[in-house]
N, C-alpha and C. Protein backbone atom coordinates (compact mmCIF):
# COMPACT_ATOMS: atom_id res chain seq x y z
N UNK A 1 11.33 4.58 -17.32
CA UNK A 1 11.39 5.69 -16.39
C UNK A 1 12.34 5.33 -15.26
N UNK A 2 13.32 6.20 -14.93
CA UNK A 2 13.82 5.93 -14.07
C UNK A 2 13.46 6.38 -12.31
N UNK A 3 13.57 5.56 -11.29
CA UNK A 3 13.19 6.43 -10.49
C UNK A 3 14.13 6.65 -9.65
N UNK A 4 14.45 7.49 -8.56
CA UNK A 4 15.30 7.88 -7.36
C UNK A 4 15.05 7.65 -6.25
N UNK A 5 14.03 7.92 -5.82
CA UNK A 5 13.40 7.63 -4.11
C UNK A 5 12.81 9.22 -3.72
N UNK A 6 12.96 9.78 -4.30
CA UNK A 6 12.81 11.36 -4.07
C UNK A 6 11.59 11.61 -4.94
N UNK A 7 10.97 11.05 -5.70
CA UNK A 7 9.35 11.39 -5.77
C UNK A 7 8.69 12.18 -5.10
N UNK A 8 8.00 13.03 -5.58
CA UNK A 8 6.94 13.29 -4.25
C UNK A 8 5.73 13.13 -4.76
N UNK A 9 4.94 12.45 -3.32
CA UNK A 9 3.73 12.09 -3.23
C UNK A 9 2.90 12.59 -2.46
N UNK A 10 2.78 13.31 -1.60
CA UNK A 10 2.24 14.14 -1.13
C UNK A 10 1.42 15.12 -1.20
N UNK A 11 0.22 14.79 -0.45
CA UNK A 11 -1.29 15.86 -0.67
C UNK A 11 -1.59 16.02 0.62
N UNK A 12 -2.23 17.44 0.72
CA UNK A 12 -2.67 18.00 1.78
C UNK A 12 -4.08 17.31 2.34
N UNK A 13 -4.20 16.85 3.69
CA UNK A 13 -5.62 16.56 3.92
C UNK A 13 -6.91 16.27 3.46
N UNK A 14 -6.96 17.41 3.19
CA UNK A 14 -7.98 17.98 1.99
C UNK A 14 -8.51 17.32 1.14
N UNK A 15 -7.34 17.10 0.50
CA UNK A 15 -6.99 16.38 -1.06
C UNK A 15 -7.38 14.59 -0.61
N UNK A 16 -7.05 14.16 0.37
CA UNK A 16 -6.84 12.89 0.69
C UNK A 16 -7.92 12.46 1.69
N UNK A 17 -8.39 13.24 2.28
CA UNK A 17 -10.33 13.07 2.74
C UNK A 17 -10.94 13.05 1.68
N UNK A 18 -10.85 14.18 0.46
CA UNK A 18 -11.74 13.82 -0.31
C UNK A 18 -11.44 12.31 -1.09
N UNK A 19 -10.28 12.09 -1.51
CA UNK A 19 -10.30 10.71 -2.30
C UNK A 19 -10.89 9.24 -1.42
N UNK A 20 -10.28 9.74 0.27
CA UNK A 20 -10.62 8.40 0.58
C UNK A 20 -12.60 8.78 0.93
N UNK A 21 -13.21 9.33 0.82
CA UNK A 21 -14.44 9.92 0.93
C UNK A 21 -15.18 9.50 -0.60
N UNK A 22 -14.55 9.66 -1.24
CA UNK A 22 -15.16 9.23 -2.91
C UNK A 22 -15.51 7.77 -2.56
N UNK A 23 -14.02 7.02 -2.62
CA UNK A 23 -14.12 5.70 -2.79
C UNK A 23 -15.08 5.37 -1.28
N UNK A 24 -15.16 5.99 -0.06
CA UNK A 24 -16.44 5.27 1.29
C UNK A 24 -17.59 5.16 0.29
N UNK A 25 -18.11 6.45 -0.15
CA UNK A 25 -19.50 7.03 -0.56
C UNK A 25 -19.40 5.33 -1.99
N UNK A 26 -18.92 4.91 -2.75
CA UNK A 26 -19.20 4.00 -3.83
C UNK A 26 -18.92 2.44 -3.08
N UNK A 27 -18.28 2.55 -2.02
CA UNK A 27 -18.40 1.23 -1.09
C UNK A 27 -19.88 0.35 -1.44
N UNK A 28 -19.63 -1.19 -1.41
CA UNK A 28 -20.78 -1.83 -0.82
C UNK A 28 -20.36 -2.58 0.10
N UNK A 29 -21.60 -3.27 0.95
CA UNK A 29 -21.31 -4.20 2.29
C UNK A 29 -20.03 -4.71 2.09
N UNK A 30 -19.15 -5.06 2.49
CA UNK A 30 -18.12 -5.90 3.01
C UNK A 30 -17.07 -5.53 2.00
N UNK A 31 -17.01 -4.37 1.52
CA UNK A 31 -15.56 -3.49 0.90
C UNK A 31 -14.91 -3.49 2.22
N UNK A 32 -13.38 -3.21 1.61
CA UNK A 32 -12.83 -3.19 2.35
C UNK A 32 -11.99 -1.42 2.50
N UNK A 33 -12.14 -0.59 3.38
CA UNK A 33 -11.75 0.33 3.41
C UNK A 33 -9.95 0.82 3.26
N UNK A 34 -9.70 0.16 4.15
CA UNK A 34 -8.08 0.42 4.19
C UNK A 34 -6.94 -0.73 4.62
N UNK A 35 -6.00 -0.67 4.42
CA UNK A 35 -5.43 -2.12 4.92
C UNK A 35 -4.27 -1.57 5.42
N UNK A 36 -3.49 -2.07 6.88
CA UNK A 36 -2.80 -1.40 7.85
C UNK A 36 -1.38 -2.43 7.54
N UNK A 37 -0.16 -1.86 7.22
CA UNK A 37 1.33 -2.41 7.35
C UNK A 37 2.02 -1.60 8.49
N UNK A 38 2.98 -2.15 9.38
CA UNK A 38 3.61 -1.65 10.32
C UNK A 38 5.19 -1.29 9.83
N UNK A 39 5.62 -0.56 10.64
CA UNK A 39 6.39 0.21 10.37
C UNK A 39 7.53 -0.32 10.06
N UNK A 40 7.99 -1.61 10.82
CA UNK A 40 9.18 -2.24 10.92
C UNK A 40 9.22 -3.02 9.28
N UNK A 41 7.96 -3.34 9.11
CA UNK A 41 7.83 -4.27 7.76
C UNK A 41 8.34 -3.29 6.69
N UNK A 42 7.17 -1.93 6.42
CA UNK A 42 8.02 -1.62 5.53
C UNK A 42 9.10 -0.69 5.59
N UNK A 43 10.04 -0.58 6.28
CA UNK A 43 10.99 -0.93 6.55
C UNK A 43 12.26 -1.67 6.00
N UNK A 44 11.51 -2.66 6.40
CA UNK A 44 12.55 -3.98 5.85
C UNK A 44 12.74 -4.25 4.50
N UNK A 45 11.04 -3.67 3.67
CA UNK A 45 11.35 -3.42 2.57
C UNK A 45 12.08 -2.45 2.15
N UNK A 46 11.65 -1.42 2.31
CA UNK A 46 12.38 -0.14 1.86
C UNK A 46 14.36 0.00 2.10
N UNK A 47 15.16 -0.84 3.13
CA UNK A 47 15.78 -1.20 3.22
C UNK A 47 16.73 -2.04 2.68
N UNK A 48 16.01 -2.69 1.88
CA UNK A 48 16.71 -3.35 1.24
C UNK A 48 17.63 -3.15 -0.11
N UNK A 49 19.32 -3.22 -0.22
CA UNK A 49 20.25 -2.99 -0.81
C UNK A 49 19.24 -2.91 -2.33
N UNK A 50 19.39 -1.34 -2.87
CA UNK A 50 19.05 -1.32 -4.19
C UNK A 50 17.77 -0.77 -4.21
N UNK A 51 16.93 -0.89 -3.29
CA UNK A 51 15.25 -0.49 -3.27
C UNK A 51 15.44 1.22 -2.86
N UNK A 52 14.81 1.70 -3.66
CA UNK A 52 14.68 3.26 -3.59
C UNK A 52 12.11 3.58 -3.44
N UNK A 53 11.98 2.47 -2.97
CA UNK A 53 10.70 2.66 -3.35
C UNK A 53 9.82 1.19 -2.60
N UNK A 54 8.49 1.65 -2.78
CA UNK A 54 7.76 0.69 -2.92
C UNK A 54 6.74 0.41 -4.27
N UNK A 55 6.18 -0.73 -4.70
CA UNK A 55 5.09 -0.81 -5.29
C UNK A 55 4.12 -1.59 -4.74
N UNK A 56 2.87 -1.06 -4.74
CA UNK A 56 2.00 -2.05 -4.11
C UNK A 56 0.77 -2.22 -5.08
N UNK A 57 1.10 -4.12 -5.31
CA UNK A 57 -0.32 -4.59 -6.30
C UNK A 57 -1.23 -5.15 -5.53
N UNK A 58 -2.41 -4.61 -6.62
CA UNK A 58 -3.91 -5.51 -6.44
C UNK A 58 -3.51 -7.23 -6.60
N UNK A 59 -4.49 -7.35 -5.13
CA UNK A 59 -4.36 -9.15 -5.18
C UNK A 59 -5.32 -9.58 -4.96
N UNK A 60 -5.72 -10.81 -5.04
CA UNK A 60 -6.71 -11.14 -4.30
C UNK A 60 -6.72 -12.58 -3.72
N UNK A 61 -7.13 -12.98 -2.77
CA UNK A 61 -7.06 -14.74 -1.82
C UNK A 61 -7.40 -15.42 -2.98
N UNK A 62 -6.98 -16.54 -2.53
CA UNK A 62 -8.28 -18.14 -2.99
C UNK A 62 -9.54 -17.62 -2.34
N UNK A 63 -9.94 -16.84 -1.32
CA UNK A 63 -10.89 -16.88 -0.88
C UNK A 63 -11.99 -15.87 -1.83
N UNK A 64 -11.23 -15.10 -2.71
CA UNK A 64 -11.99 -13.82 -2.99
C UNK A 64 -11.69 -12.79 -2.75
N UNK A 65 -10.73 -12.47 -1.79
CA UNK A 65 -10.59 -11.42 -0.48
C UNK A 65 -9.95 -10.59 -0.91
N UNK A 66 -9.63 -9.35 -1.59
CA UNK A 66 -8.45 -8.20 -1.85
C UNK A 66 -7.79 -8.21 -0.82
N UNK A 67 -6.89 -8.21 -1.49
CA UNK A 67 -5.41 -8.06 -0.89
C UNK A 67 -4.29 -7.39 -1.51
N UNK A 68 -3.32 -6.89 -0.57
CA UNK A 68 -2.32 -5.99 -1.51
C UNK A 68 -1.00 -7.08 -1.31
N UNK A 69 -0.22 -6.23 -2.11
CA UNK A 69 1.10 -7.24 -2.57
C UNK A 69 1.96 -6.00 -2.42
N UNK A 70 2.95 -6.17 -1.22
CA UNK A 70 3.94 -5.05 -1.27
C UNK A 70 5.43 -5.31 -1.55
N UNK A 71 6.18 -4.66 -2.90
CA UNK A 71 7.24 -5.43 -3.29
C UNK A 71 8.64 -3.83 -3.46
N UNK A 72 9.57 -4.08 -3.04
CA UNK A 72 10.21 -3.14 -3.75
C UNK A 72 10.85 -3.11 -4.32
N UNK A 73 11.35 -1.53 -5.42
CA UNK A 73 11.14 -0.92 -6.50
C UNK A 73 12.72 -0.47 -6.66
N UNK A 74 13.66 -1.19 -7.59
CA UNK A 74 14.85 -0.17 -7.86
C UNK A 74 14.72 0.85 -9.20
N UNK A 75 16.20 1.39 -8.83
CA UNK A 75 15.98 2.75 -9.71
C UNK A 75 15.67 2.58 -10.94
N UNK A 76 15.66 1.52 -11.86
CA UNK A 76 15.32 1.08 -13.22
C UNK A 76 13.85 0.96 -13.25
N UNK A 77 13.35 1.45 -12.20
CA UNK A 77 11.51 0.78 -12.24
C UNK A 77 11.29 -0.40 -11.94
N UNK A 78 11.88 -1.17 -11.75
CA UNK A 78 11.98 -3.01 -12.17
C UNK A 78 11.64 -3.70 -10.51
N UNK A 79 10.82 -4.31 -10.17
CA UNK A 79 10.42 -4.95 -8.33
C UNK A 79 11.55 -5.66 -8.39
N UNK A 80 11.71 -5.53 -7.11
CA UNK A 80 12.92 -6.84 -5.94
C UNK A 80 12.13 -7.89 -6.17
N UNK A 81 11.95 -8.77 -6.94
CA UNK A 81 11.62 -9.91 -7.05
C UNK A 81 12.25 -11.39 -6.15
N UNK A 82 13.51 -10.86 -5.81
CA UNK A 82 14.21 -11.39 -4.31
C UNK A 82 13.90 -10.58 -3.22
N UNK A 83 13.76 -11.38 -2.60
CA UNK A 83 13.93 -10.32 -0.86
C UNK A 83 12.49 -10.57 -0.22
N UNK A 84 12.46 -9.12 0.41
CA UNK A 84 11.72 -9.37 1.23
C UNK A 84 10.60 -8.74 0.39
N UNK A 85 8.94 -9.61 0.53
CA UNK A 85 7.81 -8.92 0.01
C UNK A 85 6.98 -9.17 1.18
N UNK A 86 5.59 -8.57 0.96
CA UNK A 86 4.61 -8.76 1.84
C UNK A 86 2.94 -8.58 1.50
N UNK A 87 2.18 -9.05 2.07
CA UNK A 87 0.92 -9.03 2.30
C UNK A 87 0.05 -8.61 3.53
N UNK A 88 -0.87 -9.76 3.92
CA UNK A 88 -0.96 -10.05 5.14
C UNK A 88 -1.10 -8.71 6.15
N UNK A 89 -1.82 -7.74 5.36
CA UNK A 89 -2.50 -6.81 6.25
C UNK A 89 -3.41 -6.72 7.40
N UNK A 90 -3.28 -5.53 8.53
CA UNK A 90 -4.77 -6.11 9.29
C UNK A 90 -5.68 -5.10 8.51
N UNK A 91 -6.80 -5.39 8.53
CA UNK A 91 -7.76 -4.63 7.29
C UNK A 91 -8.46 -3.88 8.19
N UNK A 92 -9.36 -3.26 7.54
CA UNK A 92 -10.25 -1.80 8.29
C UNK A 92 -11.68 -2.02 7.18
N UNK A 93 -12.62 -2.53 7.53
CA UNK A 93 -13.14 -3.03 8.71
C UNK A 93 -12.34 -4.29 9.37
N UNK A 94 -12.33 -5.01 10.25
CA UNK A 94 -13.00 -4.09 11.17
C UNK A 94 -11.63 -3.15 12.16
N UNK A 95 -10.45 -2.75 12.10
CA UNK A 95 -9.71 -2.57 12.59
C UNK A 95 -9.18 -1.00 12.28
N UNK A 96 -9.97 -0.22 12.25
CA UNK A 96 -10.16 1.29 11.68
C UNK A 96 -9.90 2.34 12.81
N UNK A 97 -8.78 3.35 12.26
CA UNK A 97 -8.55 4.36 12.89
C UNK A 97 -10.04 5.22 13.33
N UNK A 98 -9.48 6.35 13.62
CA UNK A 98 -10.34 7.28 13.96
C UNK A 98 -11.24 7.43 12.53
N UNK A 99 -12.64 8.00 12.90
CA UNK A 99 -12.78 8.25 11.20
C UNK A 99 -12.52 9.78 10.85
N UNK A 100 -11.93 9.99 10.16
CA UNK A 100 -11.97 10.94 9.20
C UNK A 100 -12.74 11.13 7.95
């Protein structure tokens, strides 16, 4: 599959209370709700010569801990396996927007 950068991903509110509302309601103690990247980071990914995208994988610590893996994506589908990647989110709990 090839991709462009012009995807769309986009859902109305609605649509995206209810999903993140599914996955609260099947939560147990010490899930982790959401995990926060800043703007400049991705950025730097998305920036980078050839990247039309992001992908972000399931990870997890030595400790146990989920974690995401943010890498980007050229137009062949294929990750920047050079460059810049990232992790190292601040997580929610405990660091959570407003709730919705």
């Amino acid at each position: 599959m090839a991709f462009t950068g012009e995807e769309e991903h986009t859902v109305s509110f609605e649509e995206a209370k209810e999903l993140k509302d599914n996955y609260q309601e099947s939560m147990s103690p010490g899930d982790i709700l959401a995990f926060y990247y800043g703007k400049t980071f991705l950025l730097s990914v998305l920036n980078q010569e050839g990247c039309v995208g992001i992908r972000v994988y399931n990870g997890r610590k030595e400790d146990g801990k989920l974690e995401l893996v943010i890498v980007g994506v050229k137009t062949d589908g294929n990750d920047l396996t050079e460059g810049i990647m990232g992790n190292r989110s601040i997580r929610c709990p405990p660091h959570c927007g407003w709730p919705w």
